[in-house]
Protein backbone atom coordinates (compact mmCIF):
# COMPACT_ATOMS: atom_id res chain seq x y z
CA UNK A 1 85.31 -71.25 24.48
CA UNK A 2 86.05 -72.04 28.00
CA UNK A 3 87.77 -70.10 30.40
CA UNK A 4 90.85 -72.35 29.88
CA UNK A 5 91.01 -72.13 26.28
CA UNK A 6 90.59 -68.09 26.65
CA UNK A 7 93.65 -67.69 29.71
CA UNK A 8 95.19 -70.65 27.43
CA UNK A 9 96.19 -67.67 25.27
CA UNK A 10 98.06 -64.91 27.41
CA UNK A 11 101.09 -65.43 26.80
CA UNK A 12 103.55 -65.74 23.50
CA UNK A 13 104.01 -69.19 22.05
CA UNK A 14 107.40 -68.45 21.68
CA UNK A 15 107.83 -68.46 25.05
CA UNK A 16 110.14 -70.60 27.58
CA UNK A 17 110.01 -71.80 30.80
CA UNK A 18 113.64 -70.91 31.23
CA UNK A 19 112.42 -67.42 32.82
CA UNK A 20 111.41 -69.77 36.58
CA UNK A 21 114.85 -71.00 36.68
CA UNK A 22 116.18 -67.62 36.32
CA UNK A 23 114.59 -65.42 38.75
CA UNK A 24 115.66 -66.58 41.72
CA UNK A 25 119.25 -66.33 40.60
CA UNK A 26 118.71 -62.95 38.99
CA UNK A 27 117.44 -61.46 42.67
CA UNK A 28 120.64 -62.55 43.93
CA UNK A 29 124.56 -61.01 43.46
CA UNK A 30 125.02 -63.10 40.16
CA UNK A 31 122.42 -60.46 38.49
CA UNK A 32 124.84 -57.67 37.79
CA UNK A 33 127.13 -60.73 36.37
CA UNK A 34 124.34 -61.73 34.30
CA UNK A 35 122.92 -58.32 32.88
CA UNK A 36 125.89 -55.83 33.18
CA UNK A 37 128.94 -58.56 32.35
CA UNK A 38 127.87 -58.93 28.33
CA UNK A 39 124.52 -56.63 28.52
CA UNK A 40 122.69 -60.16 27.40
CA UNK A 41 119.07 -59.11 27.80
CA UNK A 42 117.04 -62.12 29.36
CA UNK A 43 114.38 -64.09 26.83
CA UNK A 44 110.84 -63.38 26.46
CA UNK A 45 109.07 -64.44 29.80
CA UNK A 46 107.09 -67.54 29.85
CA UNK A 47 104.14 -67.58 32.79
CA UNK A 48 104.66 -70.56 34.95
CA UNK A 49 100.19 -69.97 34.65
CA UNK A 50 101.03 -71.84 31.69
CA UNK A 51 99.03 -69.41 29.53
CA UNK A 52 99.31 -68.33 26.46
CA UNK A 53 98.38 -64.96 24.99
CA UNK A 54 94.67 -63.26 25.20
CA UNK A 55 93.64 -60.55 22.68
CA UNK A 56 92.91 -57.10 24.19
CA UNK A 57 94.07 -55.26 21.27
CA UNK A 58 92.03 -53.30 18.53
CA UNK A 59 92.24 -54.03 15.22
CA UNK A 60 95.37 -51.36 14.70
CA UNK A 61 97.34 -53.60 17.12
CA UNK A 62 96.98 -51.53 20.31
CA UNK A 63 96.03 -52.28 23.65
CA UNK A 64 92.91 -50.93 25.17
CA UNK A 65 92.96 -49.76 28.71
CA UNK A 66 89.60 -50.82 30.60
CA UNK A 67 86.88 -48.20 30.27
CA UNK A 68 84.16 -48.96 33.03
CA UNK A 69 81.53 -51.04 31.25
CA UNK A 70 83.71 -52.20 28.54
CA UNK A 71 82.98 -55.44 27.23
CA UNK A 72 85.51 -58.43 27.91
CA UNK A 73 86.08 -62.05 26.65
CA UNK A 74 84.21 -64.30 28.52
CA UNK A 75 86.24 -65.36 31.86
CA UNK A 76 88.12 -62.62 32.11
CA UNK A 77 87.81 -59.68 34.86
CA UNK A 78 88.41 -56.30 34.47
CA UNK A 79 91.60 -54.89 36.38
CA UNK A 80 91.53 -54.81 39.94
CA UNK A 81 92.45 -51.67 42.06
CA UNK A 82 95.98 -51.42 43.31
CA UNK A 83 97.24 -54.26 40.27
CA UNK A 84 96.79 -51.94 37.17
CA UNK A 85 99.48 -51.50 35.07
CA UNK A 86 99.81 -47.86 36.30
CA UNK A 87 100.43 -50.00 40.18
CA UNK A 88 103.02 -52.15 38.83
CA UNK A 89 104.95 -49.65 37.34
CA UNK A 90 105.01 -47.54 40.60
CA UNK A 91 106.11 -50.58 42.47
CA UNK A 92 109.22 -50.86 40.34
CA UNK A 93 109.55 -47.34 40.37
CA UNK A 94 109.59 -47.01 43.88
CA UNK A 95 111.91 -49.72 44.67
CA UNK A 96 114.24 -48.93 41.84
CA UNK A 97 114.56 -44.88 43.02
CA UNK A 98 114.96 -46.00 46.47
CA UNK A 99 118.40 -47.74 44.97
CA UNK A 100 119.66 -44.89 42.95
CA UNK A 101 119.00 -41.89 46.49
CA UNK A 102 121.04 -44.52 48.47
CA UNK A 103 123.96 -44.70 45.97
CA UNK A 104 124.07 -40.59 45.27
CA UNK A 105 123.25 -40.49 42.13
CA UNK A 106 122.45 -37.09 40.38
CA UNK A 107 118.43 -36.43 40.90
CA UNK A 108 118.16 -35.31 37.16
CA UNK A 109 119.69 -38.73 36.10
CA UNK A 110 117.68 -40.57 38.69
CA UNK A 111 114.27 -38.78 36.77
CA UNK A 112 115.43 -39.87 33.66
CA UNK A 113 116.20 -43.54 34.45
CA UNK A 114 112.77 -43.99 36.03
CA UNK A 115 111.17 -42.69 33.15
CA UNK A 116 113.08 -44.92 31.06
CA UNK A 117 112.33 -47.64 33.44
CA UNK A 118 108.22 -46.85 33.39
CA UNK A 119 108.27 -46.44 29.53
CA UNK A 120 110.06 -50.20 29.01
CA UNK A 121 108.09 -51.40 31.62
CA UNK A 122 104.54 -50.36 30.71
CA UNK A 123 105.04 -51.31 26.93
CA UNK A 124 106.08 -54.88 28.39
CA UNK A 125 102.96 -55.23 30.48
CA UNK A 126 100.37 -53.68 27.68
CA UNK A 127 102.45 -56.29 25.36
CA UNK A 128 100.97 -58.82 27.70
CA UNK A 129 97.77 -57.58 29.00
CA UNK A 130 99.09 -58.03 32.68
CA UNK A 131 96.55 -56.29 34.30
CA UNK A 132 94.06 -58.26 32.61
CA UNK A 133 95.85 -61.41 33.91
CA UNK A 134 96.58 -60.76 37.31
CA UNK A 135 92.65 -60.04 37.75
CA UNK A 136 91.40 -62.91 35.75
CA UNK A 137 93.85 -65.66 37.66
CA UNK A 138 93.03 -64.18 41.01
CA UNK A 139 89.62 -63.58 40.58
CA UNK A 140 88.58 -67.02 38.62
CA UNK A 141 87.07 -69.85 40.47
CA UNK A 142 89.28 -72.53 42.04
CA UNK A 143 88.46 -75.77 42.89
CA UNK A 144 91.00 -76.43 45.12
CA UNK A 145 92.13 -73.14 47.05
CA UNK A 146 95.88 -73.56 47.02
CA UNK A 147 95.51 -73.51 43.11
CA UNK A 148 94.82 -69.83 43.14
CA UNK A 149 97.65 -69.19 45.61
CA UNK A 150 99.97 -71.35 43.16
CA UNK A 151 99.10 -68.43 40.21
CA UNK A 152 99.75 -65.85 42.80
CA UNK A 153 102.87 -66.70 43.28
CA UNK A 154 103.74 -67.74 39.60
CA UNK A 155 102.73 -64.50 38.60
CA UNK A 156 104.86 -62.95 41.56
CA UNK A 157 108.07 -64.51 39.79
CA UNK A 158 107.23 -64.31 36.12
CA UNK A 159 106.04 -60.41 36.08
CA UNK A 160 108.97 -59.64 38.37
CA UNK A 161 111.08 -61.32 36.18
CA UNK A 162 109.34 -59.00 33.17
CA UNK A 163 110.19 -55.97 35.69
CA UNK A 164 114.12 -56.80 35.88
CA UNK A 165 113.74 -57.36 31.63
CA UNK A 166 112.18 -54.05 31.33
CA UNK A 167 115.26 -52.49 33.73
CA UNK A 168 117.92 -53.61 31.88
CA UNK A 169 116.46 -52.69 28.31
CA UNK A 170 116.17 -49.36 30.22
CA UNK A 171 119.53 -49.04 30.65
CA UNK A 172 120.94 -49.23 26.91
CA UNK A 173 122.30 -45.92 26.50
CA UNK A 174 121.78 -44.75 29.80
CA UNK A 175 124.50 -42.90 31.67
CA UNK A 176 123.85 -44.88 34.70
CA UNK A 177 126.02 -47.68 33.13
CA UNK A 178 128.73 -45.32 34.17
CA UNK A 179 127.88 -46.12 38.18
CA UNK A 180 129.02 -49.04 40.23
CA UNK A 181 128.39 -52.61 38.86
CA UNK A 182 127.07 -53.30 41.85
CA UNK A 183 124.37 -50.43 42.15
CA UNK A 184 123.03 -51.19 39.27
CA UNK A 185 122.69 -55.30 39.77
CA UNK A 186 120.64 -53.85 42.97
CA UNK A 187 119.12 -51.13 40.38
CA UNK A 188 117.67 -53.69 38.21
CA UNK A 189 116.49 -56.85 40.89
CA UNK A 190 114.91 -54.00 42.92
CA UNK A 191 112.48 -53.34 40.29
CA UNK A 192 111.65 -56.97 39.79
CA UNK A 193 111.43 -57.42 43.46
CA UNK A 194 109.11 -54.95 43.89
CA UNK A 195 106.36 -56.10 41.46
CA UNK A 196 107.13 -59.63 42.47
CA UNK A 197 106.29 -58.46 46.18
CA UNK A 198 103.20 -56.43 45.14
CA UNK A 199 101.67 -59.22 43.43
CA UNK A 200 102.84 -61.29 46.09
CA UNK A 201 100.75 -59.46 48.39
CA UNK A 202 97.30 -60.86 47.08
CA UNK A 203 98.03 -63.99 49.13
CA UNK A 204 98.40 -62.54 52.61
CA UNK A 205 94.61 -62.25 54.26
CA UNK A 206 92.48 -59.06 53.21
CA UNK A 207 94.57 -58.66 50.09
């Protein structure tokens, strides 16, 4: 099987494209239109890679976090430093608590939403085996350079875009539907943007 045939299978079949078209909008004000007005969670993410959806799952289902000398499909690279799923969820994290301190909200509430936010988020990206993408598309020869910066950016949007998903599942239940409308719009794109500038970040020089 070639490398193309194995990436070919990252993501869901079930899948849209829809998800390109969206994220731009959804990391401007028309996001807490979009997620808070009828709580309409977006659909599952397509990659703009188009990929569709690798197996790094035992045979109960579950995904299996890299162990060093664990062996891999062929064409695919183990996770890279700084871009593990454990990374990802931090950048979210990070952006997303930044938010909540600037708008006063209650520390103990804050702790709970990011845990809420890092539980949605993680089961998203072990859903997809995101760490096992970003490494493989970054890592896996080009024959023309821009290509890889193309999947760079692609996977910038689309696992941002799984970020702001993750945020607003995060928020069913939550007392933080209580706060402004508009702190939680910026709640939920700053997640998203902070993944989407993370991965973002493998383009610039030394990355």
């Amino acid at each position: 099987m070639s490398r193309t045939d194995i990436l070919s299978t990252w993501v869901p079949a079930a899948a849209n494209s829809a998800i390109q078209g969206c994220w731009s909008r959804l990391r401007l004000s028309s996001l807490a239109t979009l997620v808070l007005g009828a709580f309409v969670l977006l659909p599952a993410t397509s990659s703009a890679l188009q990929a569709k959806e690798i197996s790094m799952q035992d045979n109960q289902g579950q995904y299996q976090p890299y162990t060093p000398g664990m062996k891999l499909p062929e064409g695919v690279f183990p996770p890279m430093q700084g871009y593990t799923h454990e990374d990802l969820v931090g950048a979210a994290a990070k952006r997303a608590e930044a938010v909540l301190k600037r708008g006063g909200v209650d520390p103990t509430l804050i702790r709970e939403s990011l845990i809420a936010l890092a539980k949605h988020f993680n089961q998203a990206l072990e859903a997809q085996n995101v760490e096992y993408q970003i490494s493989t598309w970054y890592q896996k020869p080009y024959a023309n350079p821009a290509d890889r910066d193309k999947s760079v950016a692609d996977m910038a949007e689309t696992f941002g875009a799984l970020a702001v998903r993750a945020a607003t599942e995060s928020l069913k239940g939550s007392p933080l539907l209580d706060q402004d409308r508009e702190l939680l719009g910026e709640y939920i794109s700053s997640a998203g943007d902070g993944v989407h500038d993370l991965i973002a970040g493998l383009e610039k020089p030394g990355a």
